[in-house]
PDB file of N, CA and C in Angstrom:
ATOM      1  N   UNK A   1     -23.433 -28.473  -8.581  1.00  0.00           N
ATOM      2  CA  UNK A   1     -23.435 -27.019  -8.677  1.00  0.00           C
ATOM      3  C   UNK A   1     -22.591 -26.579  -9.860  1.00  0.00           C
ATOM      4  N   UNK A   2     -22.830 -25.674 -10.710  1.00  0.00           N
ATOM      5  CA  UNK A   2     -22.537 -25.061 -11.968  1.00  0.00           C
ATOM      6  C   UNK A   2     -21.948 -23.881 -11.445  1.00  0.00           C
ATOM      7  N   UNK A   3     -20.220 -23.410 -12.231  1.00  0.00           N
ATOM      8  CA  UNK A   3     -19.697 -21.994 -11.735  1.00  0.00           C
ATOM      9  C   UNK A   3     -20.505 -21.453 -12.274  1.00  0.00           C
ATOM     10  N   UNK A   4     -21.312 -20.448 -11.893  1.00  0.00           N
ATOM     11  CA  UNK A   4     -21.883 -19.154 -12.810  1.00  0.00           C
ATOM     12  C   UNK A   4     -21.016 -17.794 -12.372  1.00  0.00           C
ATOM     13  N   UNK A   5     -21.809 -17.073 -12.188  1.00  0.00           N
ATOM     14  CA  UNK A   5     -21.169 -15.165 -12.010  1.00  0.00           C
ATOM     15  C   UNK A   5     -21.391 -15.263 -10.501  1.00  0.00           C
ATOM     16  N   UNK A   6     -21.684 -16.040  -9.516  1.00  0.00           N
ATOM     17  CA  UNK A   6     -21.913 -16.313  -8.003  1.00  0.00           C
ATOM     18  C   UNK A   6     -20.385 -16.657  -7.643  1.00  0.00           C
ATOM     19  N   UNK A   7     -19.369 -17.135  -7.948  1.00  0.00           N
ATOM     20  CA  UNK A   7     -18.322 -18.321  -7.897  1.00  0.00           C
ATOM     21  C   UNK A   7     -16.847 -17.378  -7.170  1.00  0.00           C
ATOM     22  N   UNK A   8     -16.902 -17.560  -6.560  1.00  0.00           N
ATOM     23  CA  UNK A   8     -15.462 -16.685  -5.717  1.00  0.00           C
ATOM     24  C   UNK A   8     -15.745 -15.693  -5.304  1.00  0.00           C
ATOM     25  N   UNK A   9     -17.190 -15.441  -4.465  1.00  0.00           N
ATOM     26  CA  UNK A   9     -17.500 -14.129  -3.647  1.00  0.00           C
ATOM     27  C   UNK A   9     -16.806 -14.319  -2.676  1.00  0.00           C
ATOM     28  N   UNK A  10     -16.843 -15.141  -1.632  1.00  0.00           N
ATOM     29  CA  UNK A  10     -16.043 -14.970  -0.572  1.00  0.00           C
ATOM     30  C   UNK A  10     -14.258 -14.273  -0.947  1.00  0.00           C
ATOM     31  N   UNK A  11     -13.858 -14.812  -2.005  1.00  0.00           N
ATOM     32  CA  UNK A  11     -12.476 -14.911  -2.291  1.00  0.00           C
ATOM     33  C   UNK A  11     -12.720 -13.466  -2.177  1.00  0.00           C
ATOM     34  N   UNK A  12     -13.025 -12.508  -2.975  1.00  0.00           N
ATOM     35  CA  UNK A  12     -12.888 -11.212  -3.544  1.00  0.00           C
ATOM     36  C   UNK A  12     -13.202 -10.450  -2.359  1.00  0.00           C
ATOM     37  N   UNK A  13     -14.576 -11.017  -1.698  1.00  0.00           N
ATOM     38  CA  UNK A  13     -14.405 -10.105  -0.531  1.00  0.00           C
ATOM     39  C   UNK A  13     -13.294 -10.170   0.762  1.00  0.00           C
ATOM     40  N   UNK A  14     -12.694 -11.117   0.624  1.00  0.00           N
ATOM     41  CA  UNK A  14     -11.717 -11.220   1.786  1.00  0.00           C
ATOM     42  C   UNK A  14     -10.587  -9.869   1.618  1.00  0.00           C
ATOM     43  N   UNK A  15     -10.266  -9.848   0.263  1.00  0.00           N
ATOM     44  CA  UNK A  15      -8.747  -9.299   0.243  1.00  0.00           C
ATOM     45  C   UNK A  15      -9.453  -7.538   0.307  1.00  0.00           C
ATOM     46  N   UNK A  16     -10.539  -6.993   0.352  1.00  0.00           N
ATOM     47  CA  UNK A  16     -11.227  -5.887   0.289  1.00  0.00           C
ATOM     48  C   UNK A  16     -11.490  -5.580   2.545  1.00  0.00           C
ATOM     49  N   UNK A  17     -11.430  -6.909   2.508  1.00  0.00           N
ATOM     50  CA  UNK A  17     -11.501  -7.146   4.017  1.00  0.00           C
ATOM     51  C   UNK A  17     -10.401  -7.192   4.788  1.00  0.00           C
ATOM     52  N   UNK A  18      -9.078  -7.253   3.917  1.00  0.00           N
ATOM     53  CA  UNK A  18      -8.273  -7.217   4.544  1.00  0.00           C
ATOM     54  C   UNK A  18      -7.397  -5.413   3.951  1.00  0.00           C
ATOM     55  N   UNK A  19      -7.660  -4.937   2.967  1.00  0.00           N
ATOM     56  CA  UNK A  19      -7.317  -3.647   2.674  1.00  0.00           C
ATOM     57  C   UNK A  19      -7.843  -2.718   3.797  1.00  0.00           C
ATOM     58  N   UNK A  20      -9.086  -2.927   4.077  1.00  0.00           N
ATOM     59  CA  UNK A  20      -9.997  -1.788   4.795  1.00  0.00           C
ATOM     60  C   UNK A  20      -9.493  -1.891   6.525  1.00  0.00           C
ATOM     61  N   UNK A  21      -9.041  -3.514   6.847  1.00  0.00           N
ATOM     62  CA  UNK A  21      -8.943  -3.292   8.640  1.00  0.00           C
ATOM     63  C   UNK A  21      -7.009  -3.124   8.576  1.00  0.00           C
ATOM     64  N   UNK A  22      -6.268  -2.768   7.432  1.00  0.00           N
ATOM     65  CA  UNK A  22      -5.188  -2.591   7.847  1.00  0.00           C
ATOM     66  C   UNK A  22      -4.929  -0.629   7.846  1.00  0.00           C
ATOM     67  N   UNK A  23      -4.306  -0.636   9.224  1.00  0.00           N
ATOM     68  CA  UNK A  23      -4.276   0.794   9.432  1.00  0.00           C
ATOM     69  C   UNK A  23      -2.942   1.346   8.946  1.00  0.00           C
ATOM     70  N   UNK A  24      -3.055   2.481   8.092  1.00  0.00           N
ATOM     71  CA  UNK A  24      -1.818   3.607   7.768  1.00  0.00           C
ATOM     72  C   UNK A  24      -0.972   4.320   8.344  1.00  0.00           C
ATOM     73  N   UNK A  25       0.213   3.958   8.465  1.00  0.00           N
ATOM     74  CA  UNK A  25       1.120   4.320   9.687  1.00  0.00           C
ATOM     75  C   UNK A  25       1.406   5.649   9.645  1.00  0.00           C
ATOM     76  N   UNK A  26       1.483   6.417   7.813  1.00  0.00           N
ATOM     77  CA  UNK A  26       1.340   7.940   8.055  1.00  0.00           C
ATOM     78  C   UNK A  26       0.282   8.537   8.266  1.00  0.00           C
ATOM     79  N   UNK A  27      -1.060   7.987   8.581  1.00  0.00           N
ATOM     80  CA  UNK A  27      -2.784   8.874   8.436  1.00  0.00           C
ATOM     81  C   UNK A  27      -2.076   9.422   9.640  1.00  0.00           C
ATOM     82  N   UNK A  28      -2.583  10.867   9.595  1.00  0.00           N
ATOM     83  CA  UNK A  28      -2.900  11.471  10.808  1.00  0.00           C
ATOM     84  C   UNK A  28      -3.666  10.800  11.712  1.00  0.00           C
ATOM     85  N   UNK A  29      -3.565  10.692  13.215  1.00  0.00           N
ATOM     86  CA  UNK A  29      -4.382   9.981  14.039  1.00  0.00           C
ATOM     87  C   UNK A  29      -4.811  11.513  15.040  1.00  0.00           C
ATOM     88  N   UNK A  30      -5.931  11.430  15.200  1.00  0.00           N
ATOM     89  CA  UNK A  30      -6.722  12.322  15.988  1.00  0.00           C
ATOM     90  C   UNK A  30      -7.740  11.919  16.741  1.00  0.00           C
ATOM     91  N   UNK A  31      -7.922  12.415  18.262  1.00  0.00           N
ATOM     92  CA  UNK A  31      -8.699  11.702  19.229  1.00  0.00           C
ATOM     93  C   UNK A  31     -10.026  12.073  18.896  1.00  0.00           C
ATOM     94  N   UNK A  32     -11.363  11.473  19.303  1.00  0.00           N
ATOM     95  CA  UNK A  32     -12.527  11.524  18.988  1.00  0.00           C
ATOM     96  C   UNK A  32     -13.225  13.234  19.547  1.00  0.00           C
ATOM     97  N   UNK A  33     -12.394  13.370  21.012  1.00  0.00           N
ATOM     98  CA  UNK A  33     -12.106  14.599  21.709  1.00  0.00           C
ATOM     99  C   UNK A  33     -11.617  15.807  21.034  1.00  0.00           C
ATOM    100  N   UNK A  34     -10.850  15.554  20.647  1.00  0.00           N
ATOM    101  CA  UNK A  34     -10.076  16.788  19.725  1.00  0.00           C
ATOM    102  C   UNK A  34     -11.183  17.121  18.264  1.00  0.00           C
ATOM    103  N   UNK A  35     -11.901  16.182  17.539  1.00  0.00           N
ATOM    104  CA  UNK A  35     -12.422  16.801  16.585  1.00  0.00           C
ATOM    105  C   UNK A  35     -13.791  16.772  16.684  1.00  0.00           C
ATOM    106  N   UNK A  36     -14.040  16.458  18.327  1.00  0.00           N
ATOM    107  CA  UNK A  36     -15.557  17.352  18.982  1.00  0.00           C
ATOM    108  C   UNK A  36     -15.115  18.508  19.112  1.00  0.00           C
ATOM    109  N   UNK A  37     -13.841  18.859  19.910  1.00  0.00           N
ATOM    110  CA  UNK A  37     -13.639  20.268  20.221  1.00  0.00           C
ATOM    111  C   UNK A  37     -13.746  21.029  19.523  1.00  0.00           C
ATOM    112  N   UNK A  38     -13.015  21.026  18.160  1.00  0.00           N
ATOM    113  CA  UNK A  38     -12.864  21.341  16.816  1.00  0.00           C
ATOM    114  C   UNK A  38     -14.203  21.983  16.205  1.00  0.00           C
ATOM    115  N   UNK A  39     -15.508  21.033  16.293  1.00  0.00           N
ATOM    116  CA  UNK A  39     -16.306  21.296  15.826  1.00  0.00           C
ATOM    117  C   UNK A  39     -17.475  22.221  16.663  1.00  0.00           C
ATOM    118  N   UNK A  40     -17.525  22.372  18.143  1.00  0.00           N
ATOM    119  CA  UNK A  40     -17.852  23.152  18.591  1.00  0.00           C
ATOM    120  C   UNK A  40     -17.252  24.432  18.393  1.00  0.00           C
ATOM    121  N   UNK A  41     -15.961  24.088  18.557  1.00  0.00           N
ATOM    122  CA  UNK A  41     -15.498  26.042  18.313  1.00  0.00           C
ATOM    123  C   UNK A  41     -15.750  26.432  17.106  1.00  0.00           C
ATOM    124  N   UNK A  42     -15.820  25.761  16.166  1.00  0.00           N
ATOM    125  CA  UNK A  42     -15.672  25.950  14.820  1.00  0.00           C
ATOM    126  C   UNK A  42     -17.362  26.522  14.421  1.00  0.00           C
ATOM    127  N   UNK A  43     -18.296  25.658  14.865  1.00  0.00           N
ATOM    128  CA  UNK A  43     -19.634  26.163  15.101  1.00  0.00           C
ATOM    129  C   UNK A  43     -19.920  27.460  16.011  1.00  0.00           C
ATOM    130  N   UNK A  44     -19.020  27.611  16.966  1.00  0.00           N
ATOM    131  CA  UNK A  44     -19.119  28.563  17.934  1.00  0.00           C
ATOM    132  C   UNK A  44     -18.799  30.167  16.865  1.00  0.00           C
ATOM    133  N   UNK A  45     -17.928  29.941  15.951  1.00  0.00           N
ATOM    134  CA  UNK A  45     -16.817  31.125  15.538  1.00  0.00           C
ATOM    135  C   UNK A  45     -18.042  31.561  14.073  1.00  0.00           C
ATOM    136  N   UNK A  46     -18.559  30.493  13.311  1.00  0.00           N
ATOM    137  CA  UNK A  46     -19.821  30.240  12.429  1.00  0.00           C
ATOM    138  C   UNK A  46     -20.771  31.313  13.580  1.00  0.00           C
ATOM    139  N   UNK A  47     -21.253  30.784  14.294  1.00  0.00           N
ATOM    140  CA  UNK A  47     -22.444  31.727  14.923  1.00  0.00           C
ATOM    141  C   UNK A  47     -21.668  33.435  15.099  1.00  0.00           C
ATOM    142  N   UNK A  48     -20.849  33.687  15.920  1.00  0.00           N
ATOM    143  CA  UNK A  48     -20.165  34.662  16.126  1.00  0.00           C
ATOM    144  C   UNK A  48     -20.178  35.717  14.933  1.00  0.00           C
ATOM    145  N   UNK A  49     -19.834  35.047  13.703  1.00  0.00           N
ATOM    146  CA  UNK A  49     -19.432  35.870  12.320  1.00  0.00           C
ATOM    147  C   UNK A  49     -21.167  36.378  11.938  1.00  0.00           C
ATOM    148  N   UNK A  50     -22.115  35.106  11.899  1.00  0.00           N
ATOM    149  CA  UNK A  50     -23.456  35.722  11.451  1.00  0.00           C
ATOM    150  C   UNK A  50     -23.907  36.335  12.333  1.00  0.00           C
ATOM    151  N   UNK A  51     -23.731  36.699  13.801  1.00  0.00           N
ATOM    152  CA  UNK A  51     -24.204  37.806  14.265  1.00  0.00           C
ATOM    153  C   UNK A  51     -23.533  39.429  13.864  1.00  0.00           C
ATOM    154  N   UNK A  52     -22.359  39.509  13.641  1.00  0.00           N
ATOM    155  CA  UNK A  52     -21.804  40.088  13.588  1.00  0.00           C
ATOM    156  C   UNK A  52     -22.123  40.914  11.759  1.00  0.00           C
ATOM    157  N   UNK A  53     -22.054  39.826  10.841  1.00  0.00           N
ATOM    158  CA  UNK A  53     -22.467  40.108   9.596  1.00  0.00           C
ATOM    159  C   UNK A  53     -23.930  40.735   9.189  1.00  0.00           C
ATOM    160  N   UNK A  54     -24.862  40.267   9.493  1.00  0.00           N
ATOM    161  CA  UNK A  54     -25.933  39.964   9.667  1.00  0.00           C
ATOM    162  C   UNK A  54     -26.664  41.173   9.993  1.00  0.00           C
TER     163      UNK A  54
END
């Protein structure tokens, strides 16, 4: 087998694999709950204004 431009994929993808599953201790963390809620009211307050505008 000949190195060509194929030659250390695994290598490169590991350390991209290991950037992406390590988590940020300052990210904001928010429950899946809280930014359903969020988006219903938020859609709710959207409808409210175009009746009102409209």
């Amino acid at each position: 087998m000949s190195s060509g431009s194929n030659s250390g994929g695994l290598m490169s993808s590991a350390g991209l694999v290991r950037y992406f599953d390590s988590e940020d201790r300052d990210a904001i963390a928010m429950s899946p709950k809280t930014v359903l809620a969020f988006c219903v009211l938020f859609g709710t307050f959207v409808q409210i204004l175009s009746l009102t505008v409209a």
